[in-house]
N, C-alpha and C. Protein backbone atom coordinates (compact mmCIF):
# COMPACT_ATOMS: atom_id res chain seq x y z
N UNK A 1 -18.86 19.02 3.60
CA UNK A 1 -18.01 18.25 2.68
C UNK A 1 -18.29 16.75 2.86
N UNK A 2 -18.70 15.84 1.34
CA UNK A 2 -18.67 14.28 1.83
C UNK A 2 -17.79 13.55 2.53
N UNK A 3 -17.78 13.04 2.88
CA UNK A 3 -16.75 12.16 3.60
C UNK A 3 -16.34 10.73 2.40
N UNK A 4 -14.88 10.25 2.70
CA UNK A 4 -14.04 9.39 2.07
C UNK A 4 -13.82 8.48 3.10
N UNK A 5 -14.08 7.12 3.11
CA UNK A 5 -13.50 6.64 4.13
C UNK A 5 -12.43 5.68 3.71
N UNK A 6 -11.24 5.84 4.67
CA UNK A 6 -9.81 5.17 3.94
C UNK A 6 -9.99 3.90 4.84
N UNK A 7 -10.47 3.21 3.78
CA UNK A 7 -10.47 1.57 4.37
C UNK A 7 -9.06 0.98 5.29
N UNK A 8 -8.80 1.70 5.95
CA UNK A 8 -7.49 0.85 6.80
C UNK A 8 -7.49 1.29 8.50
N UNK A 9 -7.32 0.60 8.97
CA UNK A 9 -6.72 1.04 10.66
C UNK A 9 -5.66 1.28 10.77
N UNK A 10 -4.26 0.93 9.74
CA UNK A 10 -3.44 1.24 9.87
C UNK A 10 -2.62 2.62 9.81
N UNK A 11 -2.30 3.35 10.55
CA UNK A 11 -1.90 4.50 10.98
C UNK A 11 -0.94 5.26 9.83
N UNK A 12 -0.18 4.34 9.37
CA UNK A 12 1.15 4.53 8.61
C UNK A 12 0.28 4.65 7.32
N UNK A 13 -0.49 4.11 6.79
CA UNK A 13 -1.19 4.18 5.54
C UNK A 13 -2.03 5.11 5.21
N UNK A 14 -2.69 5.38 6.26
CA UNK A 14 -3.73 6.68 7.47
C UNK A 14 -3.00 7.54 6.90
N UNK A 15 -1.88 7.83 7.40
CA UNK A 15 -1.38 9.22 7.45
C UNK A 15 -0.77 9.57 5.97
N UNK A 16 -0.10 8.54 5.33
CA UNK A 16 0.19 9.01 3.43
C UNK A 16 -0.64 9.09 3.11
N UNK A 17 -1.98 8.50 2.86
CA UNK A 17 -3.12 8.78 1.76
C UNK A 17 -3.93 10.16 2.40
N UNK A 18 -3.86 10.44 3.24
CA UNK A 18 -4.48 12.10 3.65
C UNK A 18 -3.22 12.83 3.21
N UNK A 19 -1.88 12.50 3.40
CA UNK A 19 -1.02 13.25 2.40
C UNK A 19 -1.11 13.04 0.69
N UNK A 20 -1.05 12.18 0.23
CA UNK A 20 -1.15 11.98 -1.13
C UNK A 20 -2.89 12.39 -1.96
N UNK A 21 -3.81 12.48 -0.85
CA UNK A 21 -4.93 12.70 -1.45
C UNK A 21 -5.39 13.72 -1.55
N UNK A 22 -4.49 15.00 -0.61
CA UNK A 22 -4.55 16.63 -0.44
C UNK A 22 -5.45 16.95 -1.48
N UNK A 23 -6.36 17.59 -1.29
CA UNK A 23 -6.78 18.63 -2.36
C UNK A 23 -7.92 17.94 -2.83
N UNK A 24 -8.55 16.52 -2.20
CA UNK A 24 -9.93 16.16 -2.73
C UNK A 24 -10.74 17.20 -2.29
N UNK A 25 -12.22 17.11 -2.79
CA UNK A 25 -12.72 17.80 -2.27
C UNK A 25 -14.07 17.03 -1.00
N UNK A 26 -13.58 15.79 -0.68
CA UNK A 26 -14.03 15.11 1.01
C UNK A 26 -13.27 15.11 2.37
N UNK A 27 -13.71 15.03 3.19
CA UNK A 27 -13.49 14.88 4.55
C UNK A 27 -12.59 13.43 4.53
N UNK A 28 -11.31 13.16 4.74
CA UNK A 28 -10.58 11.75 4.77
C UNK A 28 -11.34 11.16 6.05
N UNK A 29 -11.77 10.33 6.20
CA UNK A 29 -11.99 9.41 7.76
C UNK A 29 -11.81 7.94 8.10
N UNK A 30 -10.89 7.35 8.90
CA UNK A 30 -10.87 5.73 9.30
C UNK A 30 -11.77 4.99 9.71
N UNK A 31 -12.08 3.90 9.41
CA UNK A 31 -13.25 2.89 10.43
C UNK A 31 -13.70 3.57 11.41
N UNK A 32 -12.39 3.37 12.22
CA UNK A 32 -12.04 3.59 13.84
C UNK A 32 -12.76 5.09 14.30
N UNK A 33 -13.01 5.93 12.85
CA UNK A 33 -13.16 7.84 13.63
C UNK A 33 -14.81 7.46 13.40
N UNK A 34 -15.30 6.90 12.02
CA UNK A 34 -16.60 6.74 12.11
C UNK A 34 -17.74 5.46 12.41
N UNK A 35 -16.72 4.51 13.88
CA UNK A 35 -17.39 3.34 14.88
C UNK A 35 -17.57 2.45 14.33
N UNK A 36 -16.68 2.12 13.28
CA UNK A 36 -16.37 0.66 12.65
C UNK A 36 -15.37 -0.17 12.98
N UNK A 37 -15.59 -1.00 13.40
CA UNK A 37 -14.32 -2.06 13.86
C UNK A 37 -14.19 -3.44 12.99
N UNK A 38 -15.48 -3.57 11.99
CA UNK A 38 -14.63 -4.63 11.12
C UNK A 38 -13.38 -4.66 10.50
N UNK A 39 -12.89 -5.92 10.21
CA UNK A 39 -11.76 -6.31 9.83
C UNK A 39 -12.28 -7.46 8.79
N UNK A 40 -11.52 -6.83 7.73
CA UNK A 40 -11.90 -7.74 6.28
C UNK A 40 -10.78 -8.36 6.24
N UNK A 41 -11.23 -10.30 6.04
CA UNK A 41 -10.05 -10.67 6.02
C UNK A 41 -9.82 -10.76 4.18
N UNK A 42 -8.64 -11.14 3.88
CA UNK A 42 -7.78 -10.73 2.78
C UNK A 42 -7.72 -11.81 1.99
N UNK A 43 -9.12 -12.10 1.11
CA UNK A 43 -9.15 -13.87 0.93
C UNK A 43 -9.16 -13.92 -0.65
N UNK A 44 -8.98 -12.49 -1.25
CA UNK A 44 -8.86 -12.74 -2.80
C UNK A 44 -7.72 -13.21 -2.99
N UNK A 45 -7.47 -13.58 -4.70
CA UNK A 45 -6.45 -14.31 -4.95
C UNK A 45 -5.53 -13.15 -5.64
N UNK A 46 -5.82 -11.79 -5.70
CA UNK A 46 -4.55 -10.59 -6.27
C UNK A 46 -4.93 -9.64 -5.68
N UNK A 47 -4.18 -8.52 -5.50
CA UNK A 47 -4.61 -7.23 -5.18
C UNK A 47 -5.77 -6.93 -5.37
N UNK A 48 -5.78 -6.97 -6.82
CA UNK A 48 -7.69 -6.57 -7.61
C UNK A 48 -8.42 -6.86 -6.18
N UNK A 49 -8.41 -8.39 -6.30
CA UNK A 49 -9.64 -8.88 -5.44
C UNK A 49 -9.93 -8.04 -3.92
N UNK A 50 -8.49 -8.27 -3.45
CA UNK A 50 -8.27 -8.23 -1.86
C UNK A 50 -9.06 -6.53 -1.90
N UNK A 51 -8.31 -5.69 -2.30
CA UNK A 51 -8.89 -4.21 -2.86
C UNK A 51 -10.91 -3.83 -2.63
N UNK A 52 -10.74 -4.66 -3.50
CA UNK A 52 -12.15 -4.95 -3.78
C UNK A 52 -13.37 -5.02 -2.46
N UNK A 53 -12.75 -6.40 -1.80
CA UNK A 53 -13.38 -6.82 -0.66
C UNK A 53 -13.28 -5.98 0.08
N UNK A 54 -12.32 -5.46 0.28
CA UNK A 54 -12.28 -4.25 1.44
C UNK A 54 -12.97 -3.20 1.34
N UNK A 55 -13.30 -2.09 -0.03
CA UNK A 55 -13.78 -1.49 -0.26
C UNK A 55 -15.30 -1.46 -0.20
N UNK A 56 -15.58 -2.67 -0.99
CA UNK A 56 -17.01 -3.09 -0.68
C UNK A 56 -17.80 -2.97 0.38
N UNK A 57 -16.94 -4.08 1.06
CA UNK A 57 -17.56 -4.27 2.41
C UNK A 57 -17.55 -3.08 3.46
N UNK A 58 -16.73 -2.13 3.26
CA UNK A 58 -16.76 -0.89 4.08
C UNK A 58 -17.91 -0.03 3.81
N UNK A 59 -18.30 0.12 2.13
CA UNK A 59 -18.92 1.02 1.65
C UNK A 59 -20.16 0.67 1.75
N UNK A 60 -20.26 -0.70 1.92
CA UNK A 60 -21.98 -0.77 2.34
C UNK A 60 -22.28 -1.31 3.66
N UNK A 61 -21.44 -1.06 5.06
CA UNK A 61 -21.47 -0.93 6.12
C UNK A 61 -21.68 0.59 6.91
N UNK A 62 -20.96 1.34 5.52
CA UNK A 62 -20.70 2.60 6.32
C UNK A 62 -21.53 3.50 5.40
N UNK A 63 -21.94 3.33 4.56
CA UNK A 63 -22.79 4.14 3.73
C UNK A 63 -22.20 5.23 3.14
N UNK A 64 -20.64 5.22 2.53
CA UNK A 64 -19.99 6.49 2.57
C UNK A 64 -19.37 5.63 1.28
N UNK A 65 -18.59 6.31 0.37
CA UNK A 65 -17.95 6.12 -0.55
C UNK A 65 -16.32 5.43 0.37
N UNK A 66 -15.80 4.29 -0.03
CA UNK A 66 -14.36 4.16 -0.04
C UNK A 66 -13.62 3.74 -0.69
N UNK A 67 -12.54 4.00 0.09
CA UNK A 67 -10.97 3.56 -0.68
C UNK A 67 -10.07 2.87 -0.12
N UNK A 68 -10.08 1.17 -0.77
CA UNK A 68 -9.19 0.29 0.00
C UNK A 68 -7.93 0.06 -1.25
N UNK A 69 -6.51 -0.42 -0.48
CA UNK A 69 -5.93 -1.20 -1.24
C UNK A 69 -5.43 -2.15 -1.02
N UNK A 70 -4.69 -2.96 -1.47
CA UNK A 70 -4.13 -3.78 -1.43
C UNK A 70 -2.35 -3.32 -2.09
N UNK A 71 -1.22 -3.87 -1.23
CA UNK A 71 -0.66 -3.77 -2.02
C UNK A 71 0.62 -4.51 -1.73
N UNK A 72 1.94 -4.92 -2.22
CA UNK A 72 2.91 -5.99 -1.31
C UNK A 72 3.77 -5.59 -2.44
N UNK A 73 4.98 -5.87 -2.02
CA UNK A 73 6.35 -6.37 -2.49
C UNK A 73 6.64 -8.05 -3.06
N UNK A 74 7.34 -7.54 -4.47
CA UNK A 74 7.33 -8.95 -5.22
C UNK A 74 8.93 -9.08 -5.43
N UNK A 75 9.71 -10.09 -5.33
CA UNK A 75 10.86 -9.94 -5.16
C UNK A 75 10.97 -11.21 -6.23
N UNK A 76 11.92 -10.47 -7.78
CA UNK A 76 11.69 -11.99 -8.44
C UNK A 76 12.44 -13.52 -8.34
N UNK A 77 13.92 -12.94 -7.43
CA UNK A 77 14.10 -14.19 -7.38
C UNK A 77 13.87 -14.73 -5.99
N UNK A 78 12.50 -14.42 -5.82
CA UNK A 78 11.92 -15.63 -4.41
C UNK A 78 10.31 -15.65 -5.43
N UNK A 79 10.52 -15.54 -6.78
CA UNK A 79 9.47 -16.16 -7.40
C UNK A 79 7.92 -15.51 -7.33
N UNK A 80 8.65 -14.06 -7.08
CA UNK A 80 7.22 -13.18 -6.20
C UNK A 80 7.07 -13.18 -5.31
N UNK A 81 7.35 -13.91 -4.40
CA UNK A 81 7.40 -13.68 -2.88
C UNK A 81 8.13 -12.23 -2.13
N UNK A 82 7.42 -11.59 -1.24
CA UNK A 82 6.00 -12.44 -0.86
C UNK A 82 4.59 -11.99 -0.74
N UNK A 83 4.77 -10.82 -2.43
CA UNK A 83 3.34 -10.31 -2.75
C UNK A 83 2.23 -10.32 -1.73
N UNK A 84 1.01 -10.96 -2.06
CA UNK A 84 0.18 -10.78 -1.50
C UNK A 84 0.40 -11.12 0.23
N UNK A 85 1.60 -11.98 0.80
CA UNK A 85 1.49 -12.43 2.24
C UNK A 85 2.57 -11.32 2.21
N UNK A 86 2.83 -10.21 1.65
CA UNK A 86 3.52 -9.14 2.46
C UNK A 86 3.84 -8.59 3.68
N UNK A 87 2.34 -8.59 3.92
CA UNK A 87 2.44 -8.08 5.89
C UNK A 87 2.20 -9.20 6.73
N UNK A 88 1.84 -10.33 5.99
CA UNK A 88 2.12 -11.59 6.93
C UNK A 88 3.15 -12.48 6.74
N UNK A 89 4.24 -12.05 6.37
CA UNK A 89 5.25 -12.78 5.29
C UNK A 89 5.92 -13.62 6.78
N UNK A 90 5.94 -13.18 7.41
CA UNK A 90 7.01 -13.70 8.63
C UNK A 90 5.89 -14.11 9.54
N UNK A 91 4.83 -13.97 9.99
CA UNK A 91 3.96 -14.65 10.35
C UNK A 91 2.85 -13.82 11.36
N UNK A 92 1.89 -13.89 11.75
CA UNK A 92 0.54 -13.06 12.15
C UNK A 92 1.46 -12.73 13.73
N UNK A 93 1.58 -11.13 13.74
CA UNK A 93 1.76 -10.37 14.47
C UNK A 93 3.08 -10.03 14.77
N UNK A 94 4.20 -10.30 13.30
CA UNK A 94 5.58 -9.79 13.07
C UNK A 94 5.51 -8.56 13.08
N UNK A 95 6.74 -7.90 13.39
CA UNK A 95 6.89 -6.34 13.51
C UNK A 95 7.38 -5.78 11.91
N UNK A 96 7.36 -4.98 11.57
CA UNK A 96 7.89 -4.55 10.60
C UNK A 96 9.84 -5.06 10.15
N UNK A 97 10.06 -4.53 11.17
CA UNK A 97 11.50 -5.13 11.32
C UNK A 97 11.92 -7.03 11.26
N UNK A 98 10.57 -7.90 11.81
CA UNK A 98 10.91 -9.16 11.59
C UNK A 98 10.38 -9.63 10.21
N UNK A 99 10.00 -8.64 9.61
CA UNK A 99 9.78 -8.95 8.26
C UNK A 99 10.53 -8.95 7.06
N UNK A 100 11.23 -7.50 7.69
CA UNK A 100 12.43 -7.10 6.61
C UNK A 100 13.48 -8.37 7.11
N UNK A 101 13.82 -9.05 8.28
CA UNK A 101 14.94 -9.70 8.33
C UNK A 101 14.79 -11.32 8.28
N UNK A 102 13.31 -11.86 8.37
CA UNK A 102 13.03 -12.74 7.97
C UNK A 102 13.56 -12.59 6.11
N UNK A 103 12.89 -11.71 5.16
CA UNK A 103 12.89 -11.59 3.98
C UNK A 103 14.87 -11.86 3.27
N UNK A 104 15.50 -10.91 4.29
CA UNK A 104 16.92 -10.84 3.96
C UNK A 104 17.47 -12.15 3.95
N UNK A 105 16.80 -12.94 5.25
CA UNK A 105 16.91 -14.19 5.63
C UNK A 105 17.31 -15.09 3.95
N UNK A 106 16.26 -15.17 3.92
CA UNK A 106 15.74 -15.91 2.61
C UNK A 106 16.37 -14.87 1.52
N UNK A 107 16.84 -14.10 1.50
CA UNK A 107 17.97 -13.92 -0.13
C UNK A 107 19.48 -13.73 0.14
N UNK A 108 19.36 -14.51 1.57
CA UNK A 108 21.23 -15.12 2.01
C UNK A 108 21.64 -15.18 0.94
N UNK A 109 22.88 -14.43 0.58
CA UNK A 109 23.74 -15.72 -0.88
C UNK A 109 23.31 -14.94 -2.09
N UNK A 110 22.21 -14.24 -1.94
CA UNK A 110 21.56 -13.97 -4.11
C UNK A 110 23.04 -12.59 -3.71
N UNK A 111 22.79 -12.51 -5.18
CA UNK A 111 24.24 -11.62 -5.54
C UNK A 111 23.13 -10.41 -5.76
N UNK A 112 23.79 -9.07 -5.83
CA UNK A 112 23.03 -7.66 -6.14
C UNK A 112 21.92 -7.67 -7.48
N UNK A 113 22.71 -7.99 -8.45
CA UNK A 113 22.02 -8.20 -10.06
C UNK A 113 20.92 -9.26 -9.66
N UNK A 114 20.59 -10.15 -8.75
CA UNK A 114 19.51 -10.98 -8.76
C UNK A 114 18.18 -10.80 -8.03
N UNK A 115 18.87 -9.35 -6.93
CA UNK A 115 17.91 -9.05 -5.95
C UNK A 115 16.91 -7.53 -6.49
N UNK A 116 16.06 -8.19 -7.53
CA UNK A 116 15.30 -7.15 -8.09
C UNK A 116 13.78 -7.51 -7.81
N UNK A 117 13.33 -6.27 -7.55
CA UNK A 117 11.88 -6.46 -6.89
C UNK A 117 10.73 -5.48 -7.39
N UNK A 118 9.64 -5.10 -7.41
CA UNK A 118 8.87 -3.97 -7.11
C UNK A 118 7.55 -3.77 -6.42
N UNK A 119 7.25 -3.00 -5.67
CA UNK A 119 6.15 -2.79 -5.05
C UNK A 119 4.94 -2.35 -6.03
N UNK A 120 4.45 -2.91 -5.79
CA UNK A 120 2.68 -2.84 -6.60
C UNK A 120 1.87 -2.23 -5.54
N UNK A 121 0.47 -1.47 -6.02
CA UNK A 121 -0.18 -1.15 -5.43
C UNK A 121 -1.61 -1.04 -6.10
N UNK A 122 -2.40 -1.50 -5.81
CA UNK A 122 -3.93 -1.80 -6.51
C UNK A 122 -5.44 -0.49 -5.38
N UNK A 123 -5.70 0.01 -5.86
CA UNK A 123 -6.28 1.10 -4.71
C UNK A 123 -7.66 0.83 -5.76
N UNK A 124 -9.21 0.26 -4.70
CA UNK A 124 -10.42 0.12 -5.16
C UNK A 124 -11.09 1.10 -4.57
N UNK A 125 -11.83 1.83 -4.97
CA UNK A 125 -12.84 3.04 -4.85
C UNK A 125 -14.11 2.37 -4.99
N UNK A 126 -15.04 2.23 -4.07
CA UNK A 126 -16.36 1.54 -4.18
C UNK A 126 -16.95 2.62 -3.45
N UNK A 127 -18.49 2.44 -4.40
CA UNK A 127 -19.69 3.30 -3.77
C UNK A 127 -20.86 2.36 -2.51
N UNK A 128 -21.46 2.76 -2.09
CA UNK A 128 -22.45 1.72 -1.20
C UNK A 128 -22.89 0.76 -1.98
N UNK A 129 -23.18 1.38 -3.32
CA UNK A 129 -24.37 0.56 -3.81
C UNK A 129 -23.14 -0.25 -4.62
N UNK A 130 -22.44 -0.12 -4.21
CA UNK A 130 -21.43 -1.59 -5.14
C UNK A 130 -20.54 -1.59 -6.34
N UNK A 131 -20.68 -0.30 -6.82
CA UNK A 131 -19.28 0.22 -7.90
C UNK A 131 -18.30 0.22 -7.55
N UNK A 132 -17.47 -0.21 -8.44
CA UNK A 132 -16.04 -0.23 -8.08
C UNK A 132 -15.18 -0.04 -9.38
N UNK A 133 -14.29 1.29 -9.16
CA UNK A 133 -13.17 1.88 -10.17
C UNK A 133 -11.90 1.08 -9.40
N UNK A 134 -10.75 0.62 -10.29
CA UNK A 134 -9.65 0.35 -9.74
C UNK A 134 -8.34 1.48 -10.14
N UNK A 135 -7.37 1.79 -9.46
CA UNK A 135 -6.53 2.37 -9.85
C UNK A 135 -5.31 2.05 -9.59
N UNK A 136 -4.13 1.55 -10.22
CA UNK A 136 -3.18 0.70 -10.01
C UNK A 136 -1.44 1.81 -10.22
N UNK A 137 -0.55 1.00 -9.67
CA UNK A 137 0.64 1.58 -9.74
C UNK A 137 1.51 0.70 -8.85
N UNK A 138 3.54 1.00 -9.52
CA UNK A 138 4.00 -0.04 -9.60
C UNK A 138 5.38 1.28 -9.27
N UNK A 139 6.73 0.32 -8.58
CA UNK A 139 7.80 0.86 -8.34
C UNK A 139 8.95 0.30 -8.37
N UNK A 140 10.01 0.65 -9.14
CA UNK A 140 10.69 -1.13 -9.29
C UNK A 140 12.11 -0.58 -8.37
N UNK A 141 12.79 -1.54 -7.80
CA UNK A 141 13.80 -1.69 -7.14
C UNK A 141 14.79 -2.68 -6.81
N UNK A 142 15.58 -2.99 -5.58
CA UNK A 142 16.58 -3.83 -5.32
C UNK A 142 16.34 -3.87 -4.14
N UNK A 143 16.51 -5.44 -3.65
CA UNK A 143 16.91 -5.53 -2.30
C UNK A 143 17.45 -5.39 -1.74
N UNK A 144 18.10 -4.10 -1.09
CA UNK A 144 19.21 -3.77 -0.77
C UNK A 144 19.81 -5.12 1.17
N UNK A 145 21.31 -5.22 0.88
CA UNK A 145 21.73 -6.43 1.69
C UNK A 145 21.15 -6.24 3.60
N UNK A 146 20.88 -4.54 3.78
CA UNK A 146 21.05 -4.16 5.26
C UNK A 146 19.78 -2.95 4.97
N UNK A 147 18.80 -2.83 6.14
CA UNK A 147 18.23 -1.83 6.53
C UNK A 147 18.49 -0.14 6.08
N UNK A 148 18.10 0.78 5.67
CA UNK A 148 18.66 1.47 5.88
C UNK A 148 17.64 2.85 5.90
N UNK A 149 17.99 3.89 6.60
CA UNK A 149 16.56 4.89 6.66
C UNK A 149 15.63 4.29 7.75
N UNK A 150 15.19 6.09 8.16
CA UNK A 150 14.06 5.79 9.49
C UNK A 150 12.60 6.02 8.56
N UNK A 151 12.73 6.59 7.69
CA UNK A 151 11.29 7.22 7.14
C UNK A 151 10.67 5.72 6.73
N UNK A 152 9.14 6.25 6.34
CA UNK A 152 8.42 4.95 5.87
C UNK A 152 8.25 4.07 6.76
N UNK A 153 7.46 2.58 6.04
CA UNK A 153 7.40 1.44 6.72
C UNK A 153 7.56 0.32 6.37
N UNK A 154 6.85 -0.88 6.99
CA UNK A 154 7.05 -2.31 5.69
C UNK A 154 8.56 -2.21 5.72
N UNK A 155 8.45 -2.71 4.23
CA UNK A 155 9.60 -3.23 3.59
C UNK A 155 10.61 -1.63 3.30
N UNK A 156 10.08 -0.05 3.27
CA UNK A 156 10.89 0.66 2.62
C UNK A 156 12.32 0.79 3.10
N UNK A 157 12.97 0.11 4.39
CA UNK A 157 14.11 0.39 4.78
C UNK A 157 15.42 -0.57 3.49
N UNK A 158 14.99 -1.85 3.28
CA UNK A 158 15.99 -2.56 2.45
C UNK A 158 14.97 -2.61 0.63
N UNK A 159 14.48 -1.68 0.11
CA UNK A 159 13.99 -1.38 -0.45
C UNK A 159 14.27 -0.15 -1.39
N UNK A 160 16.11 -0.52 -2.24
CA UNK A 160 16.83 0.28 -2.66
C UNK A 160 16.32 0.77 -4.18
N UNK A 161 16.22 2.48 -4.67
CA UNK A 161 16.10 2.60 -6.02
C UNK A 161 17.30 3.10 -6.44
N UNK A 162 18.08 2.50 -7.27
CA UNK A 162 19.32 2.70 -7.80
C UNK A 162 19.40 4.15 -8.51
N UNK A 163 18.59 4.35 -8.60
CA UNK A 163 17.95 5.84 -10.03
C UNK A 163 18.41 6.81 -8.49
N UNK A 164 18.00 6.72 -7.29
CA UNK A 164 18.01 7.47 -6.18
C UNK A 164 19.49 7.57 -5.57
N UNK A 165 20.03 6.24 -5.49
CA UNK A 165 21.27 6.47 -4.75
C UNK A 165 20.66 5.80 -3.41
N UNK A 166 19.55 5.50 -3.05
CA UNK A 166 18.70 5.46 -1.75
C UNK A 166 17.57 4.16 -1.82
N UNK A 167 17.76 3.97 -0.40
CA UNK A 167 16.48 3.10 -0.17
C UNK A 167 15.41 3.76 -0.01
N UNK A 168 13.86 3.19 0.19
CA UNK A 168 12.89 4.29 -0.08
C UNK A 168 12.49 4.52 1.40
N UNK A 169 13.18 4.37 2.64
CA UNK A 169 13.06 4.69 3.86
C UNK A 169 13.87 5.80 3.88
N UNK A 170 14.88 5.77 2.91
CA UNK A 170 15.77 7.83 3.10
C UNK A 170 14.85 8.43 2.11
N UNK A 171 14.28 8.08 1.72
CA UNK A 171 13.61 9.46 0.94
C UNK A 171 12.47 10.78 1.94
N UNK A 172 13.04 11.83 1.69
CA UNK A 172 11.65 12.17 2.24
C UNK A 172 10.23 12.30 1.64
N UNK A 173 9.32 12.53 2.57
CA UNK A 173 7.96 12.25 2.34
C UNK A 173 7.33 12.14 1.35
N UNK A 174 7.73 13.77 0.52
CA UNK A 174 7.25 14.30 -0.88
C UNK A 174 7.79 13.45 -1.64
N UNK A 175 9.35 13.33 -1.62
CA UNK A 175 9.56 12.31 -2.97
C UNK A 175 9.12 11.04 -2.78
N UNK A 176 8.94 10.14 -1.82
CA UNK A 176 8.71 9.10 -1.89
C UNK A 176 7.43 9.21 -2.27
N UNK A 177 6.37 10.09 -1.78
CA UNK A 177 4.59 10.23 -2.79
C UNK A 177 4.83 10.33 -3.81
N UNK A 178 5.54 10.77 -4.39
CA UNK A 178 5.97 11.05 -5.75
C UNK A 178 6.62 10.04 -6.78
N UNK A 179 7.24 9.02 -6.16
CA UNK A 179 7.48 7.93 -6.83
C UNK A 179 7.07 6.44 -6.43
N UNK A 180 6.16 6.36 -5.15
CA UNK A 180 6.14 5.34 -4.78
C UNK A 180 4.98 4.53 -5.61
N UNK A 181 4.69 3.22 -5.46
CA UNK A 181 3.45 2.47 -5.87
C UNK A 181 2.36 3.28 -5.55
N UNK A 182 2.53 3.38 -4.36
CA UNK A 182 0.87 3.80 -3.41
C UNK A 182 0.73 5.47 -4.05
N UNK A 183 2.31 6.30 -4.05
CA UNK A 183 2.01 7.72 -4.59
C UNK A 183 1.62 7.29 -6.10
N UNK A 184 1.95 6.64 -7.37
CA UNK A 184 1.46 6.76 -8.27
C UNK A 184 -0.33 5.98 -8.50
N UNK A 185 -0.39 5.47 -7.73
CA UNK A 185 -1.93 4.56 -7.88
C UNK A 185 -2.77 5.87 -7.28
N UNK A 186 -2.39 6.24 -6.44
CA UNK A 186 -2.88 7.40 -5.99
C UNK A 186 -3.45 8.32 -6.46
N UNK A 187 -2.37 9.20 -7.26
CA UNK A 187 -2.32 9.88 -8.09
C UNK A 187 -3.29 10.10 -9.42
N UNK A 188 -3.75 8.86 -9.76
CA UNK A 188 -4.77 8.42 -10.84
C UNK A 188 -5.92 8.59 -9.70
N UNK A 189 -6.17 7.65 -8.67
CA UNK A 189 -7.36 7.81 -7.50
C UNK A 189 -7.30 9.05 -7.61
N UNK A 190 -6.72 10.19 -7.38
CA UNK A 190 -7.21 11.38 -6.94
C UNK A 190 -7.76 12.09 -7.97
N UNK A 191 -7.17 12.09 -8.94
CA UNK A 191 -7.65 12.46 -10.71
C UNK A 191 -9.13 12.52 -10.65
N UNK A 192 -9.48 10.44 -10.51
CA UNK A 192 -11.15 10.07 -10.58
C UNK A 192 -11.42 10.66 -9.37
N UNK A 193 -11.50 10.90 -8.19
CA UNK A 193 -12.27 11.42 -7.21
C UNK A 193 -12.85 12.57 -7.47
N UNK A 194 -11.77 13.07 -7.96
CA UNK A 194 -12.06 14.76 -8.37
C UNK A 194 -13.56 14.60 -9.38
N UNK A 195 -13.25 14.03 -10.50
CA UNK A 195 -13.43 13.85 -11.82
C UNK A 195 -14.71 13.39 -11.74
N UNK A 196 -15.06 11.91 -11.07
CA UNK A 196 -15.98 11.22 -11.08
C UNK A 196 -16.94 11.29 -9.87
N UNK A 197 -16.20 11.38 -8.62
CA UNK A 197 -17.07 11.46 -7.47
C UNK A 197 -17.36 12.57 -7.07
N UNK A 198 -16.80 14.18 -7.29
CA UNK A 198 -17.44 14.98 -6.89
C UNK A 198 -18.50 15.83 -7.09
């Protein structure tokens, strides 16, 4: 079976997209399983780009087809913030948790009706030789005032869908693939994998 390589080291991302991608017909594998240790830094100016670079640069290091994304939380009344500095929003080597409370930090005071947000997700599929399909998806929500839920990561603990009753850290696994950014961008990725790459 070909191999897919999921452009990330990150574990938490690791482990949904081998759930959300069930049923390709490649081998999922990280940098880290097939002796890659670059680190692409994140210097486009949108998802598209950032996506892009990552994918690229993996796919003609590693000689294997991949799949990077990019993807962040846009919160509109901090003006989009803090999209693309999502995982650096609080600063290089915050925990998940000083992110969510840095973020709360900064919407002290907004009332419920103002704290509307959604997670985007941009997922680039590049071949060695330098193709690149994009596949995109989007999740809209509220900032909810307090943490809540162990599931997920990032931002999903204060990351309320009103349609749910729930933040997207109580959801379990399946539904949150099922409605999240990353599960619907996905969802199209897995379509073309099938479709186009096998």
């Amino acid at each position: 079976m070909p191999k897919l390589l999921l452009a990330t080291n990150n574990e938490g991302k690791a482990r949904e997209y081998r759930s959300l991608l069930e049923g390709v017909p490649f081998e999922l594998v990280t940098p880290a399983e097939v002796g890659i240790s670059t680190e692409v830094a994140e210097v486009g100016k949108s998802f598209e780009e950032n996506a892009r670079l990552k994918a690229t640069t993996l796919a003609a290091e590693s000689g294997l087809l991949s799949l990077a994304d990019d993807s962040g939380l846009e919160v509109k009344a901090l003006g989009g913030e803090p999209g693309m500095l999502s995982a650096r929003y609080a600063g290089e080597g915050a925990s998940d948790e000083d992110r969510v409370s840095y973020l709360l930090t900064k919407l002290e005071g907004v009332p419920q009706e103002r704290r509307t947000a959604r997670f985007r997700c941009v997922i680039a599929i590049a071949t060695p030789q330098g193709e690149v399909e994009f596949c995109s998806g989007e999740c809209d929500g509220v900032i909810a005032f307090a943490p809540s839920g162990e599931g997920g990561f990032g931002y999903d603990p204060i990351f309320y869908l009103p349609e749910m009753g729930k933040t997207m850290a109580e959801l379990s696994s399946e539904t949150k693939n099922r409605i999240s950014h990353r599960g619907r961008a996905a969802e199209k990725a897995r379509q073309l994998l099938k479709e186009k790459y096998s």
